[in-house]
PDB file of N, CA and C in Angstrom:
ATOM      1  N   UNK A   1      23.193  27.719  23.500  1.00  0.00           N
ATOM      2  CA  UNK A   1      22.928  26.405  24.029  1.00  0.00           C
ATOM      3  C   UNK A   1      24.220  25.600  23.961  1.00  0.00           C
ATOM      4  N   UNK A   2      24.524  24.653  24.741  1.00  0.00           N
ATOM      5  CA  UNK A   2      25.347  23.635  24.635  1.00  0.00           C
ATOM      6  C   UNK A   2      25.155  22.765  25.561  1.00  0.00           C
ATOM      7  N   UNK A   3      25.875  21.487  25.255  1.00  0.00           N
ATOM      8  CA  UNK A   3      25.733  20.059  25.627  1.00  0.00           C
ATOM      9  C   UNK A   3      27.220  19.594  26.470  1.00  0.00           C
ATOM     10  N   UNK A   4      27.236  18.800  27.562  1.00  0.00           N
ATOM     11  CA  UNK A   4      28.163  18.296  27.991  1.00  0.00           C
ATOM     12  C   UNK A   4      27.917  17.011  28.125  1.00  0.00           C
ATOM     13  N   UNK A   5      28.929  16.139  27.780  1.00  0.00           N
ATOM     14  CA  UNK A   5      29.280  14.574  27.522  1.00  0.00           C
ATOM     15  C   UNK A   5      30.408  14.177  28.151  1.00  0.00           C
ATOM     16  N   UNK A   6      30.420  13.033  29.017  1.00  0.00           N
ATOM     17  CA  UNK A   6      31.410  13.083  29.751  1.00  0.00           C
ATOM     18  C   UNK A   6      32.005  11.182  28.781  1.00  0.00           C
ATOM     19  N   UNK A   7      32.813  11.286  27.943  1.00  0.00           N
ATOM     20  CA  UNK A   7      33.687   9.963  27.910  1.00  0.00           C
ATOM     21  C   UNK A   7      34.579   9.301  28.904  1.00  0.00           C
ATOM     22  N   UNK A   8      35.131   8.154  27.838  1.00  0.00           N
ATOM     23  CA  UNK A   8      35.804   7.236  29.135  1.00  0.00           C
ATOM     24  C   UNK A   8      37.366   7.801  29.096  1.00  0.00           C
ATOM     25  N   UNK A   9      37.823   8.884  28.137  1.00  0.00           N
ATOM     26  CA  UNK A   9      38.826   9.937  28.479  1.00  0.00           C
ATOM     27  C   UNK A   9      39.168  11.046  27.830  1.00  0.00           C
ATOM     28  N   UNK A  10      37.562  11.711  28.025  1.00  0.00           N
ATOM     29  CA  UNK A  10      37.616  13.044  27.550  1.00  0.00           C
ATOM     30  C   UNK A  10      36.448  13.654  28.128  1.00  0.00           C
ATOM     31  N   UNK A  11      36.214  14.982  28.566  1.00  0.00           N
ATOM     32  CA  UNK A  11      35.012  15.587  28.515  1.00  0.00           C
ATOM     33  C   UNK A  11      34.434  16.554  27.107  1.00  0.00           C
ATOM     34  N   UNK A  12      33.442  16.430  26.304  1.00  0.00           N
ATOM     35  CA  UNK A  12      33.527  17.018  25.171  1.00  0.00           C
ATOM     36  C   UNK A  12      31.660  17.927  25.336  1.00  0.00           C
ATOM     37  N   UNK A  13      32.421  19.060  24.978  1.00  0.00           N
ATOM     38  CA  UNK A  13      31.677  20.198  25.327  1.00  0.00           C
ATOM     39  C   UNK A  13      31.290  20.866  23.628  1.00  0.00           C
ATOM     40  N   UNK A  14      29.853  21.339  23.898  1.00  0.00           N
ATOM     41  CA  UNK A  14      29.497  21.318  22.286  1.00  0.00           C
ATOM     42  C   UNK A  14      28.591  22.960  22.082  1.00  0.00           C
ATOM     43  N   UNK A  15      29.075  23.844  21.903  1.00  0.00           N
ATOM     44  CA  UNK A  15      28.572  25.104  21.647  1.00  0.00           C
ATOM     45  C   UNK A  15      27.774  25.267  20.092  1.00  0.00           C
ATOM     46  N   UNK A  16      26.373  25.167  20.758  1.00  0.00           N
ATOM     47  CA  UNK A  16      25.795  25.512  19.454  1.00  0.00           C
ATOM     48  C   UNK A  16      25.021  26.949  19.342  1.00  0.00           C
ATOM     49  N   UNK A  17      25.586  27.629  18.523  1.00  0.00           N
ATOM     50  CA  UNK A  17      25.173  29.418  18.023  1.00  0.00           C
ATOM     51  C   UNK A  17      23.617  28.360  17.847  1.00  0.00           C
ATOM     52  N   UNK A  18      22.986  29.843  18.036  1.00  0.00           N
ATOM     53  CA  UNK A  18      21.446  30.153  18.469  1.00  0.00           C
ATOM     54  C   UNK A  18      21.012  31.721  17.932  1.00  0.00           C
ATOM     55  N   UNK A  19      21.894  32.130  16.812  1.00  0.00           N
ATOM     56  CA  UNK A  19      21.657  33.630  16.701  1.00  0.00           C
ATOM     57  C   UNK A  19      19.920  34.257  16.738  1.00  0.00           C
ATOM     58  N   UNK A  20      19.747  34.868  16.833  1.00  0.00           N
ATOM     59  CA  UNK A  20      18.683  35.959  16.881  1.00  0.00           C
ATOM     60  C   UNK A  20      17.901  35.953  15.638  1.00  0.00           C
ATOM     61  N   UNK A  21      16.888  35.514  15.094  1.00  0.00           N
ATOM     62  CA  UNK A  21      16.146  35.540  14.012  1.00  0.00           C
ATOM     63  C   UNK A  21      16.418  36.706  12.824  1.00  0.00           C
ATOM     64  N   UNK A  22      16.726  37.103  12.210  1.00  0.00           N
ATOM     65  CA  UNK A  22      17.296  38.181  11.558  1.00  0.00           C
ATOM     66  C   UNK A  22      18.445  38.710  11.414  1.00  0.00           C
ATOM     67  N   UNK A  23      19.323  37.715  11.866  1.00  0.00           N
ATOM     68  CA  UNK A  23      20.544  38.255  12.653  1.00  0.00           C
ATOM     69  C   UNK A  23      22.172  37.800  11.961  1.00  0.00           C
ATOM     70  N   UNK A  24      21.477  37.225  10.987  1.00  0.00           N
ATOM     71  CA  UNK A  24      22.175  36.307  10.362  1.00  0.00           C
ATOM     72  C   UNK A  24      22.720  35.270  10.066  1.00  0.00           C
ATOM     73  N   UNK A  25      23.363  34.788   9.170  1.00  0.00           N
ATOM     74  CA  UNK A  25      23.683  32.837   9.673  1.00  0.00           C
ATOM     75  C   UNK A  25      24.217  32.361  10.713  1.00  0.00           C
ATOM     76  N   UNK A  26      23.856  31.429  11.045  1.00  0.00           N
ATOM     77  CA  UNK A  26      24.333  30.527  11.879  1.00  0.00           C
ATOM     78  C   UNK A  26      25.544  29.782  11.917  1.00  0.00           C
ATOM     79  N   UNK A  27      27.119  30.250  12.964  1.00  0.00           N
ATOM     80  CA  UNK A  27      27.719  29.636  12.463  1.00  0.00           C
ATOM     81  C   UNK A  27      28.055  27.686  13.061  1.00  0.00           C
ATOM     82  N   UNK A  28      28.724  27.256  12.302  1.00  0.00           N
ATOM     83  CA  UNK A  28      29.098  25.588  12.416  1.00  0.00           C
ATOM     84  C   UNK A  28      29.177  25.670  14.239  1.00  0.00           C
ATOM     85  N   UNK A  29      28.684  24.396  14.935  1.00  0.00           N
ATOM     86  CA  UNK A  29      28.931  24.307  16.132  1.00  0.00           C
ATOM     87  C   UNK A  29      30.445  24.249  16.456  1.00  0.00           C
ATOM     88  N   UNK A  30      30.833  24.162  17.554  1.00  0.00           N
ATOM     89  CA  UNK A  30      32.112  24.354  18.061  1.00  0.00           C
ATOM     90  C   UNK A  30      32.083  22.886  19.245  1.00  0.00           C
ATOM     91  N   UNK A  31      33.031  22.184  19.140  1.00  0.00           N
ATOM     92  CA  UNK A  31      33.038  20.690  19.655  1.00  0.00           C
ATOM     93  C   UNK A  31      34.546  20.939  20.792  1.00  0.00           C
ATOM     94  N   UNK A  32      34.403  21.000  22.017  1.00  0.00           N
ATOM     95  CA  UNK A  32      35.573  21.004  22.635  1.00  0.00           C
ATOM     96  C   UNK A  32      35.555  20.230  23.228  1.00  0.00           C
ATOM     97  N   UNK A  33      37.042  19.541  22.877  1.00  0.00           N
ATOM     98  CA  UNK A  33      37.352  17.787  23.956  1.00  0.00           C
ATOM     99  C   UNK A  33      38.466  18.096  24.555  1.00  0.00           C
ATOM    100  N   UNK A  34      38.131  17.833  26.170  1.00  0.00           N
ATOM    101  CA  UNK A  34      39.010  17.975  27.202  1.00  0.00           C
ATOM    102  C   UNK A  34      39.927  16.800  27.747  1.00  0.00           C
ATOM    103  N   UNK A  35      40.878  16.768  27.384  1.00  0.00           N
ATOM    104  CA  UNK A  35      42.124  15.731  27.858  1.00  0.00           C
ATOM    105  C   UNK A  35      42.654  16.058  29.483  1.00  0.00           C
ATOM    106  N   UNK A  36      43.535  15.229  30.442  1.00  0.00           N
ATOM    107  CA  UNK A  36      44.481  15.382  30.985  1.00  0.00           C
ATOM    108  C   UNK A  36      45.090  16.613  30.986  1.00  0.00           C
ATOM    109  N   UNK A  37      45.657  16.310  29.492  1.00  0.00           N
ATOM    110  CA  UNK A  37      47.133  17.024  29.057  1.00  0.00           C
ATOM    111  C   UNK A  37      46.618  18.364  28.020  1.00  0.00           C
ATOM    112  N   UNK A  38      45.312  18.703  27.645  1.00  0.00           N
ATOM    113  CA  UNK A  38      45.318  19.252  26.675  1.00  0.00           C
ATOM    114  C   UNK A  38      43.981  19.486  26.002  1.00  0.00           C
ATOM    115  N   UNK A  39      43.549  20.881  25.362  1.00  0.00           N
ATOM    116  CA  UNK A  39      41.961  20.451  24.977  1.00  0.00           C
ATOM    117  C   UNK A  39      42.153  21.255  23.765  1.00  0.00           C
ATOM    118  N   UNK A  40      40.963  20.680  22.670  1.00  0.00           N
ATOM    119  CA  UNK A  40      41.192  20.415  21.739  1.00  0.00           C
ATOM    120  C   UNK A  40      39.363  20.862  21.001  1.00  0.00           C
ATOM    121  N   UNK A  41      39.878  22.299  20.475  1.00  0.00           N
ATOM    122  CA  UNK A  41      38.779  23.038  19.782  1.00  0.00           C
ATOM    123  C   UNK A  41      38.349  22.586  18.328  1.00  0.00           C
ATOM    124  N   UNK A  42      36.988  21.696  17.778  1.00  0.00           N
ATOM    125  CA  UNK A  42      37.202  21.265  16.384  1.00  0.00           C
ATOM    126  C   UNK A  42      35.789  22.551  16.409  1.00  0.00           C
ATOM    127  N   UNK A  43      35.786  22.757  14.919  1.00  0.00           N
ATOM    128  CA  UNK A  43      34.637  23.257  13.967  1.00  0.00           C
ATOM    129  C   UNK A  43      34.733  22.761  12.583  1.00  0.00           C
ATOM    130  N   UNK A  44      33.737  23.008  12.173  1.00  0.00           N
ATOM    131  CA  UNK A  44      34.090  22.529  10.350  1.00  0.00           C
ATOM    132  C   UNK A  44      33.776  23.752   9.782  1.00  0.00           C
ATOM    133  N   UNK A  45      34.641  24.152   8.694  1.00  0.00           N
ATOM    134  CA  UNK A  45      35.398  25.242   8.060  1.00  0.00           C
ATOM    135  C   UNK A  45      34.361  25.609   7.353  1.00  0.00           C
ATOM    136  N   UNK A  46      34.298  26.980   6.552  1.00  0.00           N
ATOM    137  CA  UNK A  46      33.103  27.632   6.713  1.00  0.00           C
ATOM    138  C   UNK A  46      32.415  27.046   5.374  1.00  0.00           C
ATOM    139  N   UNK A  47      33.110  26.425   4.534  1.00  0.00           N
ATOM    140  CA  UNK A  47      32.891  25.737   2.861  1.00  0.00           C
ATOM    141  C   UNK A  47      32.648  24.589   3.107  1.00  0.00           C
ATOM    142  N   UNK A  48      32.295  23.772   4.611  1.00  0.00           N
ATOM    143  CA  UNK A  48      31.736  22.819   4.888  1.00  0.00           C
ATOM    144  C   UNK A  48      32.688  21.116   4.433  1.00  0.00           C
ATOM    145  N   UNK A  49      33.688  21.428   4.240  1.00  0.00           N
ATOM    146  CA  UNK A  49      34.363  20.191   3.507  1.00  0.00           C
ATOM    147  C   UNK A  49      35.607  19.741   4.595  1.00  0.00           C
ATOM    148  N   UNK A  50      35.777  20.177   5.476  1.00  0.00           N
ATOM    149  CA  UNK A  50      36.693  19.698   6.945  1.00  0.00           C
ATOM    150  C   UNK A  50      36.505  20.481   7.853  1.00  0.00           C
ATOM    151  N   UNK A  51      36.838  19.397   8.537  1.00  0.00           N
ATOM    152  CA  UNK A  51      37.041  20.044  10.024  1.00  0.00           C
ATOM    153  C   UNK A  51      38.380  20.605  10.603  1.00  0.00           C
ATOM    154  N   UNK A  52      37.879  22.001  10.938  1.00  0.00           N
ATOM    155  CA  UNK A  52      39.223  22.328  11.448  1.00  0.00           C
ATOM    156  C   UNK A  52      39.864  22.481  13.070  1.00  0.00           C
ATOM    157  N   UNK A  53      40.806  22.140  13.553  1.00  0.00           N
ATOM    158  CA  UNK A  53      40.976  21.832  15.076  1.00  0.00           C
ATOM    159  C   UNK A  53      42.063  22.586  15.108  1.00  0.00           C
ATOM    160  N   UNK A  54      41.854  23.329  16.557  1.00  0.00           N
ATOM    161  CA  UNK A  54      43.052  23.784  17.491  1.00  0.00           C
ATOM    162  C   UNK A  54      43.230  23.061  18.670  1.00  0.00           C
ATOM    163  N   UNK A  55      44.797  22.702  19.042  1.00  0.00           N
ATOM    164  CA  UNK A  55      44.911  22.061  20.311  1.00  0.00           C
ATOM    165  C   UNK A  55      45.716  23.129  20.920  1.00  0.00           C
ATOM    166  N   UNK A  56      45.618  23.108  22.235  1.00  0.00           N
ATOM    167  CA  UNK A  56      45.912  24.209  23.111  1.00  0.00           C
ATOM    168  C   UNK A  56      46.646  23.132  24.841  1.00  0.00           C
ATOM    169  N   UNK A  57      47.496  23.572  24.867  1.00  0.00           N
ATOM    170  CA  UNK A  57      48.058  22.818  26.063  1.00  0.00           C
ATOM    171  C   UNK A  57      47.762  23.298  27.292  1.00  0.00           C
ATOM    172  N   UNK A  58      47.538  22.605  28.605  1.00  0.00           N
ATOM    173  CA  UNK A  58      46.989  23.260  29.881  1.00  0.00           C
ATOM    174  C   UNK A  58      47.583  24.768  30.160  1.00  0.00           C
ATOM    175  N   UNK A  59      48.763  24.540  29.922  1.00  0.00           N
ATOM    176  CA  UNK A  59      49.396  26.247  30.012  1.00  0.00           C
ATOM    177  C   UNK A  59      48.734  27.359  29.180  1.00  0.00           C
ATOM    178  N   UNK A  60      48.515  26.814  28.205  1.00  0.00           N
ATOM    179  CA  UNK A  60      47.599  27.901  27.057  1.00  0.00           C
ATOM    180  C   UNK A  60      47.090  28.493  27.304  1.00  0.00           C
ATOM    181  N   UNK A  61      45.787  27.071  27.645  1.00  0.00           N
ATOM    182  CA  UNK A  61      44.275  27.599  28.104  1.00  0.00           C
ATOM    183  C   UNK A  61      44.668  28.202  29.032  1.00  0.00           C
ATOM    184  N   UNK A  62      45.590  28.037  30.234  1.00  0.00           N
ATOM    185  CA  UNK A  62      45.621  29.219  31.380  1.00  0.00           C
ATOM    186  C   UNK A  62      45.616  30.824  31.198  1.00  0.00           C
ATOM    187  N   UNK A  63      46.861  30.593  30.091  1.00  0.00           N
ATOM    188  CA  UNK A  63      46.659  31.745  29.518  1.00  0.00           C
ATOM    189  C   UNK A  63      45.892  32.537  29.038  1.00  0.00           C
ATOM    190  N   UNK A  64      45.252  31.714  28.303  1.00  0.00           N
ATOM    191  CA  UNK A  64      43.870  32.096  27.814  1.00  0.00           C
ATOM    192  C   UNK A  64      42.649  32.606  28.344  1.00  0.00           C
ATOM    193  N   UNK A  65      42.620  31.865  29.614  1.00  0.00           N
ATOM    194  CA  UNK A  65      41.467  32.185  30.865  1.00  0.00           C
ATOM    195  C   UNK A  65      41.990  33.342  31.596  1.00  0.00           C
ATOM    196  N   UNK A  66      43.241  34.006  31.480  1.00  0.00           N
ATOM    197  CA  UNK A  66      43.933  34.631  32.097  1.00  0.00           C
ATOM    198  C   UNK A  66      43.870  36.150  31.242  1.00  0.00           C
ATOM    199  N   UNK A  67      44.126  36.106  29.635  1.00  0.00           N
ATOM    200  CA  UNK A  67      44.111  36.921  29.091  1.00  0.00           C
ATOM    201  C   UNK A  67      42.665  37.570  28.822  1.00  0.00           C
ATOM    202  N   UNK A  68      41.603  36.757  29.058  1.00  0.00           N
ATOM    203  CA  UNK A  68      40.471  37.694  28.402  1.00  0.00           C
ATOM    204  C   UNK A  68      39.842  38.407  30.092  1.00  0.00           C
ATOM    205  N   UNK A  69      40.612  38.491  30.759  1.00  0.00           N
ATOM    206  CA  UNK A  69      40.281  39.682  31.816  1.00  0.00           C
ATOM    207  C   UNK A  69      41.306  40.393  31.753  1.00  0.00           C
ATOM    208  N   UNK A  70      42.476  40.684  30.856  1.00  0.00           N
ATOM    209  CA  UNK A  70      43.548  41.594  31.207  1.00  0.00           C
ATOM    210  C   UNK A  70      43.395  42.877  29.831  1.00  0.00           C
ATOM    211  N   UNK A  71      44.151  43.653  30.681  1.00  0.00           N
ATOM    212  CA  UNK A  71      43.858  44.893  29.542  1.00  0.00           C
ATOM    213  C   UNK A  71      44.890  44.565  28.446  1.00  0.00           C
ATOM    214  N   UNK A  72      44.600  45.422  27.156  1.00  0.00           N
ATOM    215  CA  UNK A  72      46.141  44.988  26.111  1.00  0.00           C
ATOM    216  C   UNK A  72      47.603  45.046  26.689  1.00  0.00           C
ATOM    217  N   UNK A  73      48.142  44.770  25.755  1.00  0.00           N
ATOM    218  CA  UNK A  73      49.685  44.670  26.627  1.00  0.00           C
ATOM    219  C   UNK A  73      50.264  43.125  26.529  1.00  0.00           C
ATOM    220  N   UNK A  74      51.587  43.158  27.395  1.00  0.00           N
ATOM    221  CA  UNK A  74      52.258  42.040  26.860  1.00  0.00           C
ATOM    222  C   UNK A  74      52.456  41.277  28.337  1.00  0.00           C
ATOM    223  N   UNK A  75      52.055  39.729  28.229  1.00  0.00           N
ATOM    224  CA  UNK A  75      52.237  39.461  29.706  1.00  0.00           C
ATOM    225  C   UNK A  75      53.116  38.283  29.466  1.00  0.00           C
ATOM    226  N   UNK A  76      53.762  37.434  30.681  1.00  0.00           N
ATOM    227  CA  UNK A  76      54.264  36.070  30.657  1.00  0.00           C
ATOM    228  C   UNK A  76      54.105  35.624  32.188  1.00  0.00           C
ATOM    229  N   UNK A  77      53.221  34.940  31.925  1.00  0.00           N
ATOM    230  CA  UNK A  77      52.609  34.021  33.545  1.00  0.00           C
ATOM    231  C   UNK A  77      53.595  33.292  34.065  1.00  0.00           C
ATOM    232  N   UNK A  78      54.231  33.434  35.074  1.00  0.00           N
ATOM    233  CA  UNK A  78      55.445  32.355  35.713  1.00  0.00           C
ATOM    234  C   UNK A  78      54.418  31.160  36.101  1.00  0.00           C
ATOM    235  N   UNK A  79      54.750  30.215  36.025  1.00  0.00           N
ATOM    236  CA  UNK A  79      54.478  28.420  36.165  1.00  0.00           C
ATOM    237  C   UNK A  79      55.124  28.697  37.742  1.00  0.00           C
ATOM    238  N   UNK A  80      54.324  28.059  38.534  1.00  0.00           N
ATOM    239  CA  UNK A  80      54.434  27.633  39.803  1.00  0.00           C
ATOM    240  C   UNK A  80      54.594  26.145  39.706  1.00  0.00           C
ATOM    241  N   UNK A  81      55.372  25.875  41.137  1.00  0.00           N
ATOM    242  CA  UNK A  81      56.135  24.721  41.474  1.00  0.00           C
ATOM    243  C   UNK A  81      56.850  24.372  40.290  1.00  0.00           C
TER     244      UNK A  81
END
């Protein structure tokens, strides 16, 4: 399941695990806020006492959207214009 929220300058996207009855714990939701420039993965850490965040820059995530269809190996995406 998850939720989309649109702010006055961010879109923040909220993944909540739903595991399978037997299946084991449930982990912390996953909170992603979308910038302009940049989006920005929080969860809170598994001992429950902070939150921990990754920020990832538009190039990243490209990468990122780019790498989980490619086979292993080593790539470098040329930037257009």
């Amino acid at each position: 399941m998850f939720t989309i929220e649109h702010d006055f300058d961010a879109t923040v996207i909220t993944l909540i695990d739903e595991a399978d009855p037997g299946t084991g714990p449930l982990n912390e939701d996953v909170v992603i806020l979308s910038f302009d420039d940049r989006v920005i993965l929080e969860q809170m850490s598994a001992d429950g006492d902070e939150v921990v965040r990754v920020t990832l820059t538009m190039h990243q995530l490209t990468e990122l959207r780019l790498a989980l269809n490619l086979p292993e190996g080593n790539y470098r995406i040329e930037k257009q214009g």
